[in-house]
C-alpha atoms as a PDB file:
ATOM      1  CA  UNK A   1     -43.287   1.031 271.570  1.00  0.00           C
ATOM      2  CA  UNK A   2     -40.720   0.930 268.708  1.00  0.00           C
ATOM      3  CA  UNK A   3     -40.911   3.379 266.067  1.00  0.00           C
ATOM      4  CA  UNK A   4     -39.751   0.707 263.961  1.00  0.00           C
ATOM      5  CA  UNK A   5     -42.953  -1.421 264.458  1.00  0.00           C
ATOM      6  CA  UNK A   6     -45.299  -1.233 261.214  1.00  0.00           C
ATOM      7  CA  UNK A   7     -48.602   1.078 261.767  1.00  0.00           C
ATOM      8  CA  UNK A   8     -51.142  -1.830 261.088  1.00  0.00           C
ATOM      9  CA  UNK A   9     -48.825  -3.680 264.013  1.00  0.00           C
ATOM     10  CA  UNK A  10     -49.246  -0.596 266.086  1.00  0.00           C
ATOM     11  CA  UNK A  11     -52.874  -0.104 265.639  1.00  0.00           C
ATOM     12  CA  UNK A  12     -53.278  -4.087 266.535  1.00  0.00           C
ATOM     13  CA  UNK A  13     -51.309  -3.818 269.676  1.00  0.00           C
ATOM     14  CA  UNK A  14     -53.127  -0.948 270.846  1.00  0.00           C
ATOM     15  CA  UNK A  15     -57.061  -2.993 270.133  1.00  0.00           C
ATOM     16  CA  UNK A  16     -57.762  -0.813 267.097  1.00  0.00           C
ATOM     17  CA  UNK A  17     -58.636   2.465 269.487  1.00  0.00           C
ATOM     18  CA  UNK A  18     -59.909   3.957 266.407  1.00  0.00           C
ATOM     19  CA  UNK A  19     -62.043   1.376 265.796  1.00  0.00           C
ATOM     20  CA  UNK A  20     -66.618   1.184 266.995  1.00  0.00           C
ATOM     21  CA  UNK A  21     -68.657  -2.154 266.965  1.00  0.00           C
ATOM     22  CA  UNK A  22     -71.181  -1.483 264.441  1.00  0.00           C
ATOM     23  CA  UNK A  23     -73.726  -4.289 265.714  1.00  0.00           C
ATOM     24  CA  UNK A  24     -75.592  -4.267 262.069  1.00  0.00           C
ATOM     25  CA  UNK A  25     -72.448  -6.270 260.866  1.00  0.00           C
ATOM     26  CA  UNK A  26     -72.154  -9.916 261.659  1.00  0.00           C
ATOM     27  CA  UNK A  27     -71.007 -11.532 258.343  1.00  0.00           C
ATOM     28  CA  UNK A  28     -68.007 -12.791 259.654  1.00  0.00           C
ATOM     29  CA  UNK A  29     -69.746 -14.489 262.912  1.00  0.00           C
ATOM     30  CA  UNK A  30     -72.235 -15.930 260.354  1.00  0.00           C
ATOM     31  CA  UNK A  31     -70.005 -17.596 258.354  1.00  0.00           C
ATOM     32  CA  UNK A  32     -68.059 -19.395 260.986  1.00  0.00           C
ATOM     33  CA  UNK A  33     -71.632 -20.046 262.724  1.00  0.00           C
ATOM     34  CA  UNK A  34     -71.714 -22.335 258.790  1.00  0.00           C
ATOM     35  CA  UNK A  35     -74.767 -19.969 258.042  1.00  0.00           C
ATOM     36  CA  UNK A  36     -73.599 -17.418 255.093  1.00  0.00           C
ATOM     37  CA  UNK A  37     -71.639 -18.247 252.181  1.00  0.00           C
ATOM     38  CA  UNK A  38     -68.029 -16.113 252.133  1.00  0.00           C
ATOM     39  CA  UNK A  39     -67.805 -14.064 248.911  1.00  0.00           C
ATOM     40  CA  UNK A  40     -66.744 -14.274 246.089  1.00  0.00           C
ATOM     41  CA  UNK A  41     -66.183 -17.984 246.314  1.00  0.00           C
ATOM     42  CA  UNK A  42     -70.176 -19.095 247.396  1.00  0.00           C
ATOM     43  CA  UNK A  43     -69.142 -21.583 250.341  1.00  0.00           C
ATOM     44  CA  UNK A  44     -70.149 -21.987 253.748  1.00  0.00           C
ATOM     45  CA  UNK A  45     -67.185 -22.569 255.894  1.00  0.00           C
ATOM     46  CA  UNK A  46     -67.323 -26.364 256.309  1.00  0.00           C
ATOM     47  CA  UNK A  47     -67.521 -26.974 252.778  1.00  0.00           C
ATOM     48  CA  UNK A  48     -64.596 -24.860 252.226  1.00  0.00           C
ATOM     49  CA  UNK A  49     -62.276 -27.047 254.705  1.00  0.00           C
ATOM     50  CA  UNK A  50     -63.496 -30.284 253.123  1.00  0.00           C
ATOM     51  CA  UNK A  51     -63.305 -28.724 249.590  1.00  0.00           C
ATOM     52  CA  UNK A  52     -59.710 -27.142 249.489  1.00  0.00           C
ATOM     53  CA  UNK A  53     -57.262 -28.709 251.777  1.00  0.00           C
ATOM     54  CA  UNK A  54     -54.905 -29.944 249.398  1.00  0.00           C
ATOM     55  CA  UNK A  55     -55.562 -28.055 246.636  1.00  0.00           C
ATOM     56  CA  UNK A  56     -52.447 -25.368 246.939  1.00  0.00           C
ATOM     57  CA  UNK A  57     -53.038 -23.988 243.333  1.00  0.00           C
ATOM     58  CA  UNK A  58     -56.006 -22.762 244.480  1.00  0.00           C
ATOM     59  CA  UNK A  59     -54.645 -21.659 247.635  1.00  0.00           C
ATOM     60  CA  UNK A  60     -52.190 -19.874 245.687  1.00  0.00           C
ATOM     61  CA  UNK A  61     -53.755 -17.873 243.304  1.00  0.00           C
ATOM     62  CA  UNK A  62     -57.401 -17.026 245.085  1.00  0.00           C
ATOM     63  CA  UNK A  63     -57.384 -14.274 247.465  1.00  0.00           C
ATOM     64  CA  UNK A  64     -60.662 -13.381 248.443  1.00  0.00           C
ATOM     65  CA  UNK A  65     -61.025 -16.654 251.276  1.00  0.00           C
ATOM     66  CA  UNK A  66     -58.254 -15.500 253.540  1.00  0.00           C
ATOM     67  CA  UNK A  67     -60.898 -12.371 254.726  1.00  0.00           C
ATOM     68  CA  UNK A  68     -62.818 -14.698 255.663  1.00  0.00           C
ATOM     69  CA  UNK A  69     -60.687 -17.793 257.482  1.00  0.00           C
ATOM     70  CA  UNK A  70     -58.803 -15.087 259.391  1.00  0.00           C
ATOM     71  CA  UNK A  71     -60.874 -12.023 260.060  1.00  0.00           C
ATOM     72  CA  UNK A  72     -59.816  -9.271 261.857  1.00  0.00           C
ATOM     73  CA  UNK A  73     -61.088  -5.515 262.221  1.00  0.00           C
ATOM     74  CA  UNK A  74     -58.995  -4.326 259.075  1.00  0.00           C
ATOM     75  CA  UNK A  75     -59.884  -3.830 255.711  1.00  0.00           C
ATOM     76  CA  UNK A  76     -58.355  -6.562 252.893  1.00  0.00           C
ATOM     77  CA  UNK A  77     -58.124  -7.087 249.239  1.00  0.00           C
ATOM     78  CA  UNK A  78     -61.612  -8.377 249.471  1.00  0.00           C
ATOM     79  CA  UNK A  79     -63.649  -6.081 249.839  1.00  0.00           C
ATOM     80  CA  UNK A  80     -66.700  -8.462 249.137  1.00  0.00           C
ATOM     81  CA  UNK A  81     -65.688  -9.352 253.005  1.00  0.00           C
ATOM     82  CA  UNK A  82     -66.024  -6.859 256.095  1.00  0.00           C
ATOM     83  CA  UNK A  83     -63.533  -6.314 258.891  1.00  0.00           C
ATOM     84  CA  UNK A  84     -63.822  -7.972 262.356  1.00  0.00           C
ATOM     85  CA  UNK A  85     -66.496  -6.114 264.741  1.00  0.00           C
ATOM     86  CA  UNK A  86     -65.611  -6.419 268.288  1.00  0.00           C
ATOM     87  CA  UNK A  87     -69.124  -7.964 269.185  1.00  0.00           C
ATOM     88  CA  UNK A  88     -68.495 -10.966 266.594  1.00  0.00           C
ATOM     89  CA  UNK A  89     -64.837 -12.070 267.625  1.00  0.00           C
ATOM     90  CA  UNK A  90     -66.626 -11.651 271.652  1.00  0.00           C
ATOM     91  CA  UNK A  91     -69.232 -14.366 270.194  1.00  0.00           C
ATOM     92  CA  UNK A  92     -66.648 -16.589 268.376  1.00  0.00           C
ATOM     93  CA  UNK A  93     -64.125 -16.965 271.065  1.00  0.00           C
ATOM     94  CA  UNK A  94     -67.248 -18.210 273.087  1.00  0.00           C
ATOM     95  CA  UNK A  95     -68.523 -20.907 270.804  1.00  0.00           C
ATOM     96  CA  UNK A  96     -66.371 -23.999 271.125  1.00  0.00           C
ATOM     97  CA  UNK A  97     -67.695 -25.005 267.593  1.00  0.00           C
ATOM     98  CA  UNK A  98     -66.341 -22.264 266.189  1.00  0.00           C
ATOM     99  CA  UNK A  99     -63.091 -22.096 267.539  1.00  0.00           C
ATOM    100  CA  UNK A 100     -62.689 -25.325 266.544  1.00  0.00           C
ATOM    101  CA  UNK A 101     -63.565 -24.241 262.681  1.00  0.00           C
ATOM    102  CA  UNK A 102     -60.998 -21.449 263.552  1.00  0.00           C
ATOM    103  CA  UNK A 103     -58.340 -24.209 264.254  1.00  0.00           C
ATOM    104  CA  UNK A 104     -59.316 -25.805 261.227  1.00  0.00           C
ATOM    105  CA  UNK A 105     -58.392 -23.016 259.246  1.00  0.00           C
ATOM    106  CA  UNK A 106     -55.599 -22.960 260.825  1.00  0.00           C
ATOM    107  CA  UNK A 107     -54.584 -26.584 260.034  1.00  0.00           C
ATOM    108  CA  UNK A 108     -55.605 -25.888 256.836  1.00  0.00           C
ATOM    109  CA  UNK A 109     -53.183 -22.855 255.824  1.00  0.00           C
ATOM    110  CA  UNK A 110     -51.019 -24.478 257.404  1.00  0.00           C
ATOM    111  CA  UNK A 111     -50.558 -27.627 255.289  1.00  0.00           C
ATOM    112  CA  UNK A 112     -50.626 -25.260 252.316  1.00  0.00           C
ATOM    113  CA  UNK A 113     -47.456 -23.483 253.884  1.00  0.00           C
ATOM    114  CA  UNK A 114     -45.549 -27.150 254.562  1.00  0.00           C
ATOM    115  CA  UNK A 115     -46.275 -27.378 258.323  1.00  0.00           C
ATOM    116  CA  UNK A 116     -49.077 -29.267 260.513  1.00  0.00           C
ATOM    117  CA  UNK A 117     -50.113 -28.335 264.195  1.00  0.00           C
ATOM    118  CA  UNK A 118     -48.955 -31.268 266.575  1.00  0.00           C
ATOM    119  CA  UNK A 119     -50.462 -29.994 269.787  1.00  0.00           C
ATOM    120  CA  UNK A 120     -53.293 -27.328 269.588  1.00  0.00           C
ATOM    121  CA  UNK A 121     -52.538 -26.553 273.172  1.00  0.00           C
ATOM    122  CA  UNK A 122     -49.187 -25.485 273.543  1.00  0.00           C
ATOM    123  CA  UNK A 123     -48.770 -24.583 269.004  1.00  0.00           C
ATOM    124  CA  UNK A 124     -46.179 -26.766 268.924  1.00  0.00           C
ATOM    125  CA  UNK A 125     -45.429 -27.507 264.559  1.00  0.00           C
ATOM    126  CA  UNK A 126     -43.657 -30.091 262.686  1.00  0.00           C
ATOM    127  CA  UNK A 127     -43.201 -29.983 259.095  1.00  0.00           C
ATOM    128  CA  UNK A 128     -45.289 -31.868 256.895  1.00  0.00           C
ATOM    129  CA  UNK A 129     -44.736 -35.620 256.119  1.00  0.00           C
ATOM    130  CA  UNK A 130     -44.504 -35.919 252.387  1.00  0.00           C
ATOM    131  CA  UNK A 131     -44.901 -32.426 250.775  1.00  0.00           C
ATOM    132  CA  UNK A 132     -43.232 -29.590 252.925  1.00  0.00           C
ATOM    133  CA  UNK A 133     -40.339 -29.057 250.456  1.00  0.00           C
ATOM    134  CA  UNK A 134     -42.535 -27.788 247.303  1.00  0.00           C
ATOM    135  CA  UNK A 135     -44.942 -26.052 249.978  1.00  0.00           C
ATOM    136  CA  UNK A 136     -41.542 -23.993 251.709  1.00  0.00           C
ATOM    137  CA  UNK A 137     -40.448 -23.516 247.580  1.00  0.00           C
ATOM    138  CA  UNK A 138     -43.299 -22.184 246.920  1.00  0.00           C
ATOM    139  CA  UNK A 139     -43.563 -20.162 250.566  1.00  0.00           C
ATOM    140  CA  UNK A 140     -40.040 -18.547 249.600  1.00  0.00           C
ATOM    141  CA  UNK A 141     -41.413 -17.332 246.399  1.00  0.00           C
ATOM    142  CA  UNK A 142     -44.505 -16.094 246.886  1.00  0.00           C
ATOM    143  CA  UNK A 143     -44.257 -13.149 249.145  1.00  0.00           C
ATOM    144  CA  UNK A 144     -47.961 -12.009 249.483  1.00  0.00           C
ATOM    145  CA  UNK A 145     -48.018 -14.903 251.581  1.00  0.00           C
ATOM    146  CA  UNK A 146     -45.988 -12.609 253.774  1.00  0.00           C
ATOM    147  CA  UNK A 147     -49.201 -10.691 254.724  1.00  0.00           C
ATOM    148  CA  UNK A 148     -51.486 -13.194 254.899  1.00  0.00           C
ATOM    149  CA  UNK A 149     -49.316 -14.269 257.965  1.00  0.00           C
ATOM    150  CA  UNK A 150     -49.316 -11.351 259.214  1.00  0.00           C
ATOM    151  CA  UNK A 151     -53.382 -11.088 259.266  1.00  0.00           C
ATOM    152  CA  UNK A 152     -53.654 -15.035 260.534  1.00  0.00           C
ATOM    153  CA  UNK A 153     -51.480 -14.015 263.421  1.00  0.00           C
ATOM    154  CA  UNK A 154     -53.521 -11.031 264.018  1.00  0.00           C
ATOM    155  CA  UNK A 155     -56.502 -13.122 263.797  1.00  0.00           C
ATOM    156  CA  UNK A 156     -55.358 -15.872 266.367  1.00  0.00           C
ATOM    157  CA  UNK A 157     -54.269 -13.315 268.842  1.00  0.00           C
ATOM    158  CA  UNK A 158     -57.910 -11.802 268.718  1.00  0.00           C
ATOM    159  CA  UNK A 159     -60.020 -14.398 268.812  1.00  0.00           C
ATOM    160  CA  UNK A 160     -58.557 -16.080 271.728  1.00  0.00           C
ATOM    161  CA  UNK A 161     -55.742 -18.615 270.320  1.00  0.00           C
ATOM    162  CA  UNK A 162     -52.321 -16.331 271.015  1.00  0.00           C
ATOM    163  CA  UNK A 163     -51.258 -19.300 272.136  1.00  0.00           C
ATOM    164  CA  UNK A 164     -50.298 -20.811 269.107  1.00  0.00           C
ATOM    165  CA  UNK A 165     -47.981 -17.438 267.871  1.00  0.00           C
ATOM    166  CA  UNK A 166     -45.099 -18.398 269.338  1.00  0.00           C
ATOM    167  CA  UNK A 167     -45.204 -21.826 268.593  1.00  0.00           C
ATOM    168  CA  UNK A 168     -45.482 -20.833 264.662  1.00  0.00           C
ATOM    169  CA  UNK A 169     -42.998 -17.923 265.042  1.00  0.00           C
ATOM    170  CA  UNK A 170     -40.652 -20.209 267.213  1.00  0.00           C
ATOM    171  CA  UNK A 171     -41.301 -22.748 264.635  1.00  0.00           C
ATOM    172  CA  UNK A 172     -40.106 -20.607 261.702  1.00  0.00           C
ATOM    173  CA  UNK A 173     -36.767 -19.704 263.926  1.00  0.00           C
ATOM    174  CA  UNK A 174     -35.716 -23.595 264.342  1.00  0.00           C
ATOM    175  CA  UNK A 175     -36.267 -24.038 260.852  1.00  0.00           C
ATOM    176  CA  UNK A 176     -33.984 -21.439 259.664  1.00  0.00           C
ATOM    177  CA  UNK A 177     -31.639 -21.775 262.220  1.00  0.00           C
ATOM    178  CA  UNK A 178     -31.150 -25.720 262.375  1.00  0.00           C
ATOM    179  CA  UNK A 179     -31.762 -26.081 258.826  1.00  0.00           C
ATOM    180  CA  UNK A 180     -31.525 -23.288 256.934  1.00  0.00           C
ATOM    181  CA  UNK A 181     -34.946 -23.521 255.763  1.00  0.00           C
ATOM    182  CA  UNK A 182     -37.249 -20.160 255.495  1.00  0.00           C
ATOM    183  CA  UNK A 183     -34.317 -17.837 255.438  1.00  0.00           C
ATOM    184  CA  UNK A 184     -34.609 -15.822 252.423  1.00  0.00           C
ATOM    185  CA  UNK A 185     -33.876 -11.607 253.028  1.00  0.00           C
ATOM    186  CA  UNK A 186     -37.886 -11.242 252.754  1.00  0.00           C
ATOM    187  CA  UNK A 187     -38.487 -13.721 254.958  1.00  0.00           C
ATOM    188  CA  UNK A 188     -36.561 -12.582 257.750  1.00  0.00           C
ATOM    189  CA  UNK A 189     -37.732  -8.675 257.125  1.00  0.00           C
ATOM    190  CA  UNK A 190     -41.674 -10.144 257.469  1.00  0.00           C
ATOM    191  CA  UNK A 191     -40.782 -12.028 260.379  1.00  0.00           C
ATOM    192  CA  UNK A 192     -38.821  -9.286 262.349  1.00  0.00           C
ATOM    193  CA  UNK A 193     -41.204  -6.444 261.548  1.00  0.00           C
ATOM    194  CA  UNK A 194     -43.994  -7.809 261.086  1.00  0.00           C
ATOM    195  CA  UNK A 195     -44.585 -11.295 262.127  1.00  0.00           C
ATOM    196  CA  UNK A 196     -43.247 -11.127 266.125  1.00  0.00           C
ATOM    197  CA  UNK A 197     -44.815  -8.103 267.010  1.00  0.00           C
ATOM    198  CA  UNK A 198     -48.008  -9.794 266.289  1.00  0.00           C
ATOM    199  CA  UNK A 199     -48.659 -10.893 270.220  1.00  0.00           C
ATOM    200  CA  UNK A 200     -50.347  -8.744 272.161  1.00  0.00           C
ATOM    201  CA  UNK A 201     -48.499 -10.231 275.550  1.00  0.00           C
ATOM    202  CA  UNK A 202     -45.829  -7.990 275.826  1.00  0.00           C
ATOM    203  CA  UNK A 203     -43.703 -10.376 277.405  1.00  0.00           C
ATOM    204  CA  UNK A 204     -44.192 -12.859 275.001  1.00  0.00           C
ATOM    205  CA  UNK A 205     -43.466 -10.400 272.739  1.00  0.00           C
ATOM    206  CA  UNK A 206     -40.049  -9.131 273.848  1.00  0.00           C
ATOM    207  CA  UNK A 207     -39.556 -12.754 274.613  1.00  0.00           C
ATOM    208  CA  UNK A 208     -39.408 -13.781 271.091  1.00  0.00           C
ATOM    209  CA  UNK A 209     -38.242 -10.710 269.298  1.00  0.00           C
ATOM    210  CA  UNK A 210     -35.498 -10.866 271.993  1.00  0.00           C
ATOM    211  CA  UNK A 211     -34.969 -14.753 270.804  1.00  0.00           C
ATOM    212  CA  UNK A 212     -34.942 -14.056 267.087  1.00  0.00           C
ATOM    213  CA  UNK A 213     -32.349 -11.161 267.619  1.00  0.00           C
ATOM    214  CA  UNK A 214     -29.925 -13.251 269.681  1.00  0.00           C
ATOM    215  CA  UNK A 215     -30.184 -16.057 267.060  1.00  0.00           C
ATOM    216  CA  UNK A 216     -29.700 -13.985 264.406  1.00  0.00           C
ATOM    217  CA  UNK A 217     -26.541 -12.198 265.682  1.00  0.00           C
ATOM    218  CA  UNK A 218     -25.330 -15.550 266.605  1.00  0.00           C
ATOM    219  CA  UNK A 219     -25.163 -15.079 269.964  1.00  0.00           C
ATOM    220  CA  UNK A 220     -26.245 -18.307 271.151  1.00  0.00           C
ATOM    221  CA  UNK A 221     -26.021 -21.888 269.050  1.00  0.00           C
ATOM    222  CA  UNK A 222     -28.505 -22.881 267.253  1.00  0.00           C
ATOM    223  CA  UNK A 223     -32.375 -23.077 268.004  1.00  0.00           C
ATOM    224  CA  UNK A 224     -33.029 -26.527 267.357  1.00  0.00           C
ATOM    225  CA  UNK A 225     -35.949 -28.327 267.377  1.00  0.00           C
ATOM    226  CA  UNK A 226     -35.261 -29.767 270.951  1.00  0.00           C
ATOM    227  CA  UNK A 227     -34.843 -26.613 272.343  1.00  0.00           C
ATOM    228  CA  UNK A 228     -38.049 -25.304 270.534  1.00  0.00           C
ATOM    229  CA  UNK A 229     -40.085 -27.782 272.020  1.00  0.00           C
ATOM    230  CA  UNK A 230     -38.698 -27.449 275.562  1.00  0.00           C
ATOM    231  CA  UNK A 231     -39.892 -23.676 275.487  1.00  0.00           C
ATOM    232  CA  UNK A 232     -43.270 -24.659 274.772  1.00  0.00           C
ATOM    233  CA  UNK A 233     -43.224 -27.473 277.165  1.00  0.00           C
ATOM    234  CA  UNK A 234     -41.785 -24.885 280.045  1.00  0.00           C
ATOM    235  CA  UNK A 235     -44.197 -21.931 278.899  1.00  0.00           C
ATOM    236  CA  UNK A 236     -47.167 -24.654 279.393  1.00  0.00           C
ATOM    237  CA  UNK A 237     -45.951 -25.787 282.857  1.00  0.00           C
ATOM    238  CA  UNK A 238     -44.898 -21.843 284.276  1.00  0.00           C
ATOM    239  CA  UNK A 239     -47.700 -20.113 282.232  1.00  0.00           C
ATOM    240  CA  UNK A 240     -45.670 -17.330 281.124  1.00  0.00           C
ATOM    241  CA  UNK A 241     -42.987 -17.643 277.699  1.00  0.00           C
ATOM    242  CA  UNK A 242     -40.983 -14.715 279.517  1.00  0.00           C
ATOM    243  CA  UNK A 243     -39.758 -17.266 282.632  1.00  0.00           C
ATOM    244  CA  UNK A 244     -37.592 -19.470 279.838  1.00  0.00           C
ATOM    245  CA  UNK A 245     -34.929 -18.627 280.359  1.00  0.00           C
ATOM    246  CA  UNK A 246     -31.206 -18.706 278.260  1.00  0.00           C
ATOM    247  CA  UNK A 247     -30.494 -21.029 281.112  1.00  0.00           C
ATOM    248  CA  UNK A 248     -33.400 -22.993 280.934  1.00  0.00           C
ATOM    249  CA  UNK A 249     -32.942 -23.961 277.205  1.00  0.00           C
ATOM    250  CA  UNK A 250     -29.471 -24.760 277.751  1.00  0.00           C
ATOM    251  CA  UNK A 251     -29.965 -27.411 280.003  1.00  0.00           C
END
């Protein structure tokens, strides 16, 4: 693995090895089960969807709900939360209700970021319809959005819905590339170090950082949003991101 990969990367790549399942910890599973309140903010989860979609200021400037919409077996800045045990995210990934909250989450930060999931299946993203230019202003300027990324990602991969990396990652690279869109210094750093190592496939994995590099450097045209949604199409019908090929997206 690449020296060059972040520690907290590392560590989630390798299933937190350092890591027990303390089984007197379940906060996280109760919440998304709509039974405890997260904290500080006093909401059960499906009040918090209905309540805040939309409201971006206080998306923005509260920090204590991401803990809790994307868990994962690290510690945050909330410390009113707890980090992921492995015997919760083995429950949530085997409720259908709550992996469906999970996707609503997911829908949710993502409107606040100027995008909306068009197909929960392959995590294929458009922008959104009215507001995505404030939302990517806003995105571009606010860089501890940058690690709350980084911990969604995490949190997908663990609980089941890895899926839908590449198709935001992939997402991100169309949008810079075609449009010049999400292409700040700080932006590209997150999404190099940070943000593509996030998969746990390892071909995915290489797959995409492999991508990002080439487009980058320049090496092929430009990854447009046709070719972005032919390499989730393919990766649905093969099963595998790694057999799309240069070829393949050329055609």
């Amino acid at each position: 693995m690449s020296a060059s990969i972040p520690r907290d990367v590392r560590e989630f790549l390798d299933d937190y090895p350092d890591n027990g399942d303390d089984q007197t910890r379940s906060d996280n599973l109760l919440f998304y089960s709509n039974k405890l309140r997260c904290r500080p903010d006093n909401l059960y989860i499906d009040d918090l969807h209905k309540q805040w979609r939309g409201d971006y200021a206080k998306l923005e400037y509260k920090h204590g709900f991401i803990q809790w919409l994307f868990p994962i077996p690290e510690y945050g800045m909330n410390y009113e939360s707890q980090p992921l045990q492995r015997h919760e995210a083995e429950n949530m990934k085997a409720d259908e209700t709550i992996i469906e909250r999970v996707l609503r989450s997911y829908r949710l930060i993502l409107d606040f970021y100027g995008m909306r999931l068009e197909d929960s299946e392959t995590g294929l993203l458009a922008r959104s319809d009215k507001s995505y230019k404030d939302r990517y202003r806003n995105l571009t300027r606010s860089s501890h959005n940058y690690l709350r990324i980084s911990r969604i990602l995490k949190c997908l991969s663990i609980l089941g819905l890895e899926r839908l990396n590449a198709g935001f990652l992939l997402f991100v690279l169309t949008e810079q590339s075609e449009h010049g869109e999400l292409n700040t210094p700080s932006i590209r750093s997150s999404m190099d170090r940070w943000w593509a190592n996030c998969v746990r496939n390892d071909q995915e994995r290489k797959w995409i950082s492999e991508m990002v590099q080439n487009v980058r450097a320049g090496d092929r045209g430009a990854f447009t949003r046709e070719t972005y949604a032919r390499v989730l199409q393919r990766r649905k019908e093969t099963g595998k991101l790694a057999e799309v090929t240069v070829t393949d997206l050329d055609q």
